[in-house]
Protein backbone atom coordinates (compact mmCIF):
# COMPACT_ATOMS: atom_id res chain seq x y z
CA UNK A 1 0.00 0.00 0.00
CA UNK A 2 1.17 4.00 -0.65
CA UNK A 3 2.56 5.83 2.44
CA UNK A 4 -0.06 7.44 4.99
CA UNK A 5 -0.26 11.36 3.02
CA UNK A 6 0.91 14.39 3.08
CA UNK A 7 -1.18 17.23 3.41
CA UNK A 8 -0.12 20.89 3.09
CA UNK A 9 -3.09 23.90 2.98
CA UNK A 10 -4.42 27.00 4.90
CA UNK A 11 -5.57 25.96 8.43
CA UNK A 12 -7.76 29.20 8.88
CA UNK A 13 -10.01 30.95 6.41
CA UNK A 14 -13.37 32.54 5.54
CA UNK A 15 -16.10 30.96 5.57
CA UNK A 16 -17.79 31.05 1.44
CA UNK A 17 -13.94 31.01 0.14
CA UNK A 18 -12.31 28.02 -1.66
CA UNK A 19 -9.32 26.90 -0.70
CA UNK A 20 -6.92 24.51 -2.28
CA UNK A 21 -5.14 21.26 -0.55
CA UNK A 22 -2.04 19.31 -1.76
CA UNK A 23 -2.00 15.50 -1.27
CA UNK A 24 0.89 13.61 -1.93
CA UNK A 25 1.84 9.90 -1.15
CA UNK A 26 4.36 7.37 -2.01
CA UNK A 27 3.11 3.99 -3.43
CA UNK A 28 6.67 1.47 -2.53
CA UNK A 29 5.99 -0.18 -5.63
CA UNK A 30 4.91 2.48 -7.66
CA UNK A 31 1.71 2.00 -8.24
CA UNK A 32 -1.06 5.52 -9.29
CA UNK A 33 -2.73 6.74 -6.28
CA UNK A 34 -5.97 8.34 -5.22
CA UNK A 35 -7.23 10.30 -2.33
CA UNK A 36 -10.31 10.09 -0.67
CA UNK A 37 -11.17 13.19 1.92
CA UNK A 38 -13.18 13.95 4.58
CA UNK A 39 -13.47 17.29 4.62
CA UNK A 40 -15.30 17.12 7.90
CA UNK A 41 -18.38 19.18 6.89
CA UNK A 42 -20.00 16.06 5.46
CA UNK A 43 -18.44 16.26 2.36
CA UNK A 44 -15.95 13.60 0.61
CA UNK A 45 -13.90 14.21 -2.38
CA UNK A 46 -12.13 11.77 -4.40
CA UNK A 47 -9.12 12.67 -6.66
CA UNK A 48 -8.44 10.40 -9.96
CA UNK A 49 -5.45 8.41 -10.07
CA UNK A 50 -1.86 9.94 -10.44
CA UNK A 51 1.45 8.92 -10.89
CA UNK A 52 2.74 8.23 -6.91
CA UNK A 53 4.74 11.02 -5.01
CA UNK A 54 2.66 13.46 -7.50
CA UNK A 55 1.29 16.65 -5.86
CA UNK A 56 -2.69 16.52 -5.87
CA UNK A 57 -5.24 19.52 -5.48
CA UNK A 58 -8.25 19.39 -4.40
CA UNK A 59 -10.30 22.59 -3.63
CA UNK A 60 -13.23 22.91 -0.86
CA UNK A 61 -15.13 25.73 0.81
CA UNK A 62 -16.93 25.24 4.25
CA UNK A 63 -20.63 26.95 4.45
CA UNK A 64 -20.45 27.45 8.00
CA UNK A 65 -18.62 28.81 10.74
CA UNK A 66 -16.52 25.87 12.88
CA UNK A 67 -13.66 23.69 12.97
CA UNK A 68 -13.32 21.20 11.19
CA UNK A 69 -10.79 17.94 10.21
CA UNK A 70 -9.75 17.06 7.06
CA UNK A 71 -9.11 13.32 7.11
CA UNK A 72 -7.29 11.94 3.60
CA UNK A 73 -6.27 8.60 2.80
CA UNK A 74 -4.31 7.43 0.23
CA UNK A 75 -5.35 4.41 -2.04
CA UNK A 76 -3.45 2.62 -4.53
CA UNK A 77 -4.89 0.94 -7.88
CA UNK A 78 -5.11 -2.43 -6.07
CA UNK A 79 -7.46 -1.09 -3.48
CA UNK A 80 -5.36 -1.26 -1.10
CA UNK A 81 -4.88 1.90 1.09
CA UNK A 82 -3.43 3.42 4.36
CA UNK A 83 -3.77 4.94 7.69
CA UNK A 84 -5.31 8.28 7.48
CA UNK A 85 -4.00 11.80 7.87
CA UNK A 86 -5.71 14.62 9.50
CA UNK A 87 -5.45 18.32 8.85
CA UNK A 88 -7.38 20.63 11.37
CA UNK A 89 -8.93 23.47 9.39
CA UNK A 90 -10.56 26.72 11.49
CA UNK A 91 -13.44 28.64 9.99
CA UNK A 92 -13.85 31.91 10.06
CA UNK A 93 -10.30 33.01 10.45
CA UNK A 94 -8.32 33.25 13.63
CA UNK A 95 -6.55 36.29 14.04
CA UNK A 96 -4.30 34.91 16.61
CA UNK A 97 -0.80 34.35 15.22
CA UNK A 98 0.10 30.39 15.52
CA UNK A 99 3.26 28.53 15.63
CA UNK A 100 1.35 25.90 13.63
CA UNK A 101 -0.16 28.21 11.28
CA UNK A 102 3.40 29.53 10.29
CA UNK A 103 5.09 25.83 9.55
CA UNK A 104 1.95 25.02 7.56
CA UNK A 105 2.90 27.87 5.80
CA UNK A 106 6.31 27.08 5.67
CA UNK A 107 5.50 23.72 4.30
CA UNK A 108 3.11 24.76 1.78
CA UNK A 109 5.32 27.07 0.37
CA UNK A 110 8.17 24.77 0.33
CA UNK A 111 6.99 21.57 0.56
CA UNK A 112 10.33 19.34 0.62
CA UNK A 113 11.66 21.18 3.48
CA UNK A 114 8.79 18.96 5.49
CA UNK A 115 9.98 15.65 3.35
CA UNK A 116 14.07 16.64 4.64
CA UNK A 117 13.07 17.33 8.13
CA UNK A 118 10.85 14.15 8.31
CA UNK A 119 13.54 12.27 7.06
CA UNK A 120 16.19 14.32 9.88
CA UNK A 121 13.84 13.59 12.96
């Protein structure tokens, strides 16, 4: 089966505003992957199959004010898939400056500097 996934997105927004997520996992063998997410609002979005370790966007926008968890799992072409990854999203924004918030940031920007330090730690 492909690695658990990598998620990388804004973690605080506006409520009625789409924002994009990047999914990315490794399949050992190779093999295309999809993602299915929970975008914790009741809504579940499936990507097609790409090439594994390919970035993958999919967009969403939350009606309503709370917060929320994204939950994605990766799933190869054999059906088999992985534990999921989780991705706390805040709606409306916070105003509150957040170490968290930053390194998401950080990591969406750049998003092998979170592949290197996963590898360092």
């Amino acid at each position: 089966p492909p690695e658990m996934p990598y998620i990388s997105g804004d973690t605080n927004g506006n409520i009625g505003e789409e924002y994009d997520y990047i999914f990315n996992a490794i399949d050992p063998e190779g093999d295309a992957v999809k993602y299915i997410v929970d975008c914790g609002d009741g809504n579940i979005d499936t990507s097609d199959f790409n090439p594994s370790n390919t970035d993958v966007t999919l967009s969403h926008t939350w009606d309503s004010k709370g917060d929320y968890t994204i939950t994605a799992k990766a799933q190869d072409d054999h059906g088999q898939d992985v534990p999921e990854n989780t991705l706390e999203v805040s709606m409306p924004k916070n105003k509150v400056f957040s170490t968290t918030f930053f390194l998401q940031r950080l990591f969406h920007r750049f998003p092998l500097f979170e592949k290197i330090l996963n590898q360092i730690i």
